[in-house]
Protein backbone atom coordinates (compact mmCIF):
# COMPACT_ATOMS: atom_id res chain seq x y z
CA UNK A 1 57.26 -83.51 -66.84
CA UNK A 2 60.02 -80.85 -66.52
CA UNK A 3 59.86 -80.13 -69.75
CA UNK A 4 56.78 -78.08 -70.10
CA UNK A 5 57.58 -75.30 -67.66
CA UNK A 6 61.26 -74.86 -69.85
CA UNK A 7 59.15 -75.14 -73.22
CA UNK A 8 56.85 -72.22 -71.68
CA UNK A 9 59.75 -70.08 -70.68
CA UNK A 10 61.19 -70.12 -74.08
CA UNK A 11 57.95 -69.04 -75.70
CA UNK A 12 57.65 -66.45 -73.52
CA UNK A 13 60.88 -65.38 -73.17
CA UNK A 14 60.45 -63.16 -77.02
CA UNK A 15 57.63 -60.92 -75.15
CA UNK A 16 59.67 -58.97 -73.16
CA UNK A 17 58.53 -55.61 -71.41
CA UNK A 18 60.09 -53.12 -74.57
CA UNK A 19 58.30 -55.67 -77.06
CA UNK A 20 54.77 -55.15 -75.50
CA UNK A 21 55.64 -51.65 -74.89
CA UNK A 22 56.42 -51.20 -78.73
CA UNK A 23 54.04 -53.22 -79.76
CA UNK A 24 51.24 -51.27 -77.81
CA UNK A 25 52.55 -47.75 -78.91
CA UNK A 26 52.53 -48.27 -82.83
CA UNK A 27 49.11 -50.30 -82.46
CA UNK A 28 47.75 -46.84 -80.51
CA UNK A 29 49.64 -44.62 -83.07
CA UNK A 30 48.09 -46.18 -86.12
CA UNK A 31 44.42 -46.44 -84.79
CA UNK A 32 44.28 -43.04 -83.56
CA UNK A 33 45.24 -42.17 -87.02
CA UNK A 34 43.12 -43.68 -88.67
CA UNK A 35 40.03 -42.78 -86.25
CA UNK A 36 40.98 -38.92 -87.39
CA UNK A 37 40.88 -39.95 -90.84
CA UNK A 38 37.80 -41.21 -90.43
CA UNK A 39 35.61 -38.76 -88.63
CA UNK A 40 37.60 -35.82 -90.17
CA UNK A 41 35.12 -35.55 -92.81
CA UNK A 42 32.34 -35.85 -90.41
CA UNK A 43 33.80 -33.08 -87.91
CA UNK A 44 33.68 -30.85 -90.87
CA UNK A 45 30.75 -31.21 -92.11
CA UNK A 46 29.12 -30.61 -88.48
CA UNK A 47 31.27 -27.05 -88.74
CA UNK A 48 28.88 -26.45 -92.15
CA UNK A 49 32.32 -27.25 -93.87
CA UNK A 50 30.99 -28.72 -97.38
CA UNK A 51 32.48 -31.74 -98.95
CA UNK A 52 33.12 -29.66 -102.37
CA UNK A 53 34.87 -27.42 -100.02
CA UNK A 54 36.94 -30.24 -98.33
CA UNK A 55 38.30 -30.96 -101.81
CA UNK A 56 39.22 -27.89 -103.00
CA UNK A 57 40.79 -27.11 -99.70
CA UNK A 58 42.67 -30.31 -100.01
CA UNK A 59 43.49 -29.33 -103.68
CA UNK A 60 44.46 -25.68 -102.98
CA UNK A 61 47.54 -27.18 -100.60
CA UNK A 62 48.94 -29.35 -102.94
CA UNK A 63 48.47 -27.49 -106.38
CA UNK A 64 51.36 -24.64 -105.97
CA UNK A 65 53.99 -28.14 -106.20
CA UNK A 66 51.61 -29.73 -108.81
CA UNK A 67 52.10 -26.31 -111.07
CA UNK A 68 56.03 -26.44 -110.67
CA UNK A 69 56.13 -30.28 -111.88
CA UNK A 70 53.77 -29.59 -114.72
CA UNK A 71 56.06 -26.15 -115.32
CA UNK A 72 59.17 -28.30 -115.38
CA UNK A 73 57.58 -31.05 -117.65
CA UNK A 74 56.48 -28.50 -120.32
CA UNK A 75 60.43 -27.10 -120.00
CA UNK A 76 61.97 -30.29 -120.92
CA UNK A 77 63.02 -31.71 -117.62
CA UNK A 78 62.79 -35.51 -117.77
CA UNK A 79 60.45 -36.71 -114.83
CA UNK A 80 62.87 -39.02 -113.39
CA UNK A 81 65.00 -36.01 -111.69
CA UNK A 82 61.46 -34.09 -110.39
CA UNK A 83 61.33 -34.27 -106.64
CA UNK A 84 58.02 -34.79 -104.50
């Protein structure tokens, strides 16, 4: 009969204070970033922000590094040795 009080401490014993605490702040930091990415598109559109708009917005910010890589294809550089 002593035995199930021991066998409960050992399960337990893993979920300490700085495992919950962990635990709870990456489970926050991931929904709340995914709840942005999620009504982003929605909190634009109620700002009269079109979804053609959205793209090309989203486009315009990555296409100066997009035109360097395509610049250093056409010169010869092998892809392997390109950046992100």
């Amino acid at each position: 009969m002593n035995d199930a009080p021991a066998a409960n401490n050992i399960r337990r014993r893993w979920l300490t204070r700085t495992v919950l605490g962990i635990g709870l702040a990456l489970f926050f930091s991931d929904w709340s970033h995914e709840i942005a990415t999620a009504v982003l598109p929605t909190f634009l559109a109620t700002m009269g922000v079109a979804a053609l708009e959205q793209m090309l917005a989203q486009t315009q910010s990555n296409a100066p590094r997009l035109r360097q890589i395509i610049a250093d294809l056409e010169n010869g550089a092998p892809a392997a040795t390109l950046s992100p």
